[in-house]
Protein backbone atom coordinates (compact mmCIF):
# COMPACT_ATOMS: atom_id res chain seq x y z
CA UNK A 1 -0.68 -176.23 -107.75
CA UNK A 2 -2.43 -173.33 -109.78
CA UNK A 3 -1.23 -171.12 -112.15
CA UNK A 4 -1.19 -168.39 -109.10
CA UNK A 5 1.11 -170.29 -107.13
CA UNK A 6 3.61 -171.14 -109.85
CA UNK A 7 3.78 -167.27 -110.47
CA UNK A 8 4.92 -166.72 -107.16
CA UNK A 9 7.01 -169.60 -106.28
CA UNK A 10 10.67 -170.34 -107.69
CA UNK A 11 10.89 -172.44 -111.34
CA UNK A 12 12.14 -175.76 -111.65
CA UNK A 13 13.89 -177.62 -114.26
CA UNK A 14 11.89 -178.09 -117.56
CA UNK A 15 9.39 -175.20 -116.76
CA UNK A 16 8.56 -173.10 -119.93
CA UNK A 17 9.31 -169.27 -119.34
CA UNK A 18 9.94 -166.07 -121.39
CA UNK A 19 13.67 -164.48 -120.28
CA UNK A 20 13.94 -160.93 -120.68
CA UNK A 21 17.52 -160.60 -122.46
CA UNK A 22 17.85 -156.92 -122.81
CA UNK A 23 21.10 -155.06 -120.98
CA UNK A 24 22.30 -159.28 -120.42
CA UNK A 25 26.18 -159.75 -121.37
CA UNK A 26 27.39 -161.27 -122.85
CA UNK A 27 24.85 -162.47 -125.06
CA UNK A 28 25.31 -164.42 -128.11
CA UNK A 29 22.89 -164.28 -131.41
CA UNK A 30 23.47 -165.99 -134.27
CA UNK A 31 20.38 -165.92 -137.38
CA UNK A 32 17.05 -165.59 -135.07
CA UNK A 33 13.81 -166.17 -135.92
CA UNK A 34 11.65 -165.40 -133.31
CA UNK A 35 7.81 -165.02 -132.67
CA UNK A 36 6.95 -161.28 -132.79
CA UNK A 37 5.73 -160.14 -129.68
CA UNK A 38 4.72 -156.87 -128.37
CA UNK A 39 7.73 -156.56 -126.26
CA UNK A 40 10.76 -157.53 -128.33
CA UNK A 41 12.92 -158.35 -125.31
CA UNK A 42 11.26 -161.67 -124.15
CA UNK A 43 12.31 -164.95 -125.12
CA UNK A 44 10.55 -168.26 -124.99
CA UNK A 45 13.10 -170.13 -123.22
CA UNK A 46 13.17 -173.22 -120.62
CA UNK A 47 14.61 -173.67 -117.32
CA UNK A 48 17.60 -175.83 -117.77
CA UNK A 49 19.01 -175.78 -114.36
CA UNK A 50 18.38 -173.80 -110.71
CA UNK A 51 21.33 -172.72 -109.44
CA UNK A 52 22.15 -170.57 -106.08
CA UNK A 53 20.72 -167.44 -105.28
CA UNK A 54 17.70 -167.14 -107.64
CA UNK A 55 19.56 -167.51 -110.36
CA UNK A 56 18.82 -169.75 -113.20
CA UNK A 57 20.40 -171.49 -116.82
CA UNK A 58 17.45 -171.00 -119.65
CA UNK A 59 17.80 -172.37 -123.17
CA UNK A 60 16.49 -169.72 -125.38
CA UNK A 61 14.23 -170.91 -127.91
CA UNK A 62 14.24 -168.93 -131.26
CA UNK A 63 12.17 -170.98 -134.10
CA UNK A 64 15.36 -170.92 -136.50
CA UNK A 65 19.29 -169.98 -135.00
CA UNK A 66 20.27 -170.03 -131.43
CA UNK A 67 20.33 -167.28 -128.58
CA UNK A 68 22.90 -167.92 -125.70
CA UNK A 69 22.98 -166.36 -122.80
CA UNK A 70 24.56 -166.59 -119.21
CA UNK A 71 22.42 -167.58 -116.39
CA UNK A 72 19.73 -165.32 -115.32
CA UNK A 73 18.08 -163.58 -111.78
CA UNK A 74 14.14 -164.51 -111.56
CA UNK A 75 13.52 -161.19 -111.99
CA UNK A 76 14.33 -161.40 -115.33
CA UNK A 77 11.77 -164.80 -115.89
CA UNK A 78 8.12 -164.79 -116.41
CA UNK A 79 5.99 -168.21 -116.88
CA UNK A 80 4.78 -168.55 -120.22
């Protein structure tokens, strides 16, 4: 499978992603540290589990603290 294909097909468990968190409630944040990006709203997360209608549980990673949120549309996941 190439990097194409994965872009366009659905995630699976364990696949790295960035989650876009912004307007997402409710959202917990407790002490982050997180890898400056250019666009402060996506996360490095991973898929935890696929659930019904494109919707998917992430773990956010921060480096230090924790970032929990509820599950999340595809639209809101991009591979990382």
């Amino acid at each position: 499978m190439t990097q194409d294909d994965r872009r366009a097909g659905p995630f699976r468990s364990g696949d790295p992603v960035e989650v876009n968190i912004t307007g997402l409630s409710p959202v917990t944040i407790t002490e982050v540290l997180v890898e400056g990006t250019e666009d402060e709203d996506w996360h490095p997360a991973e898929i935890v589990e696929v659930l019904p209608g494109d919707m998917y549980s992430v773990h956010v990673m921060p480096l230090v603290g924790a970032i929990e949120v509820p599950p999340v549309h595809r639209s809101r996941l991009r591979p990382r």
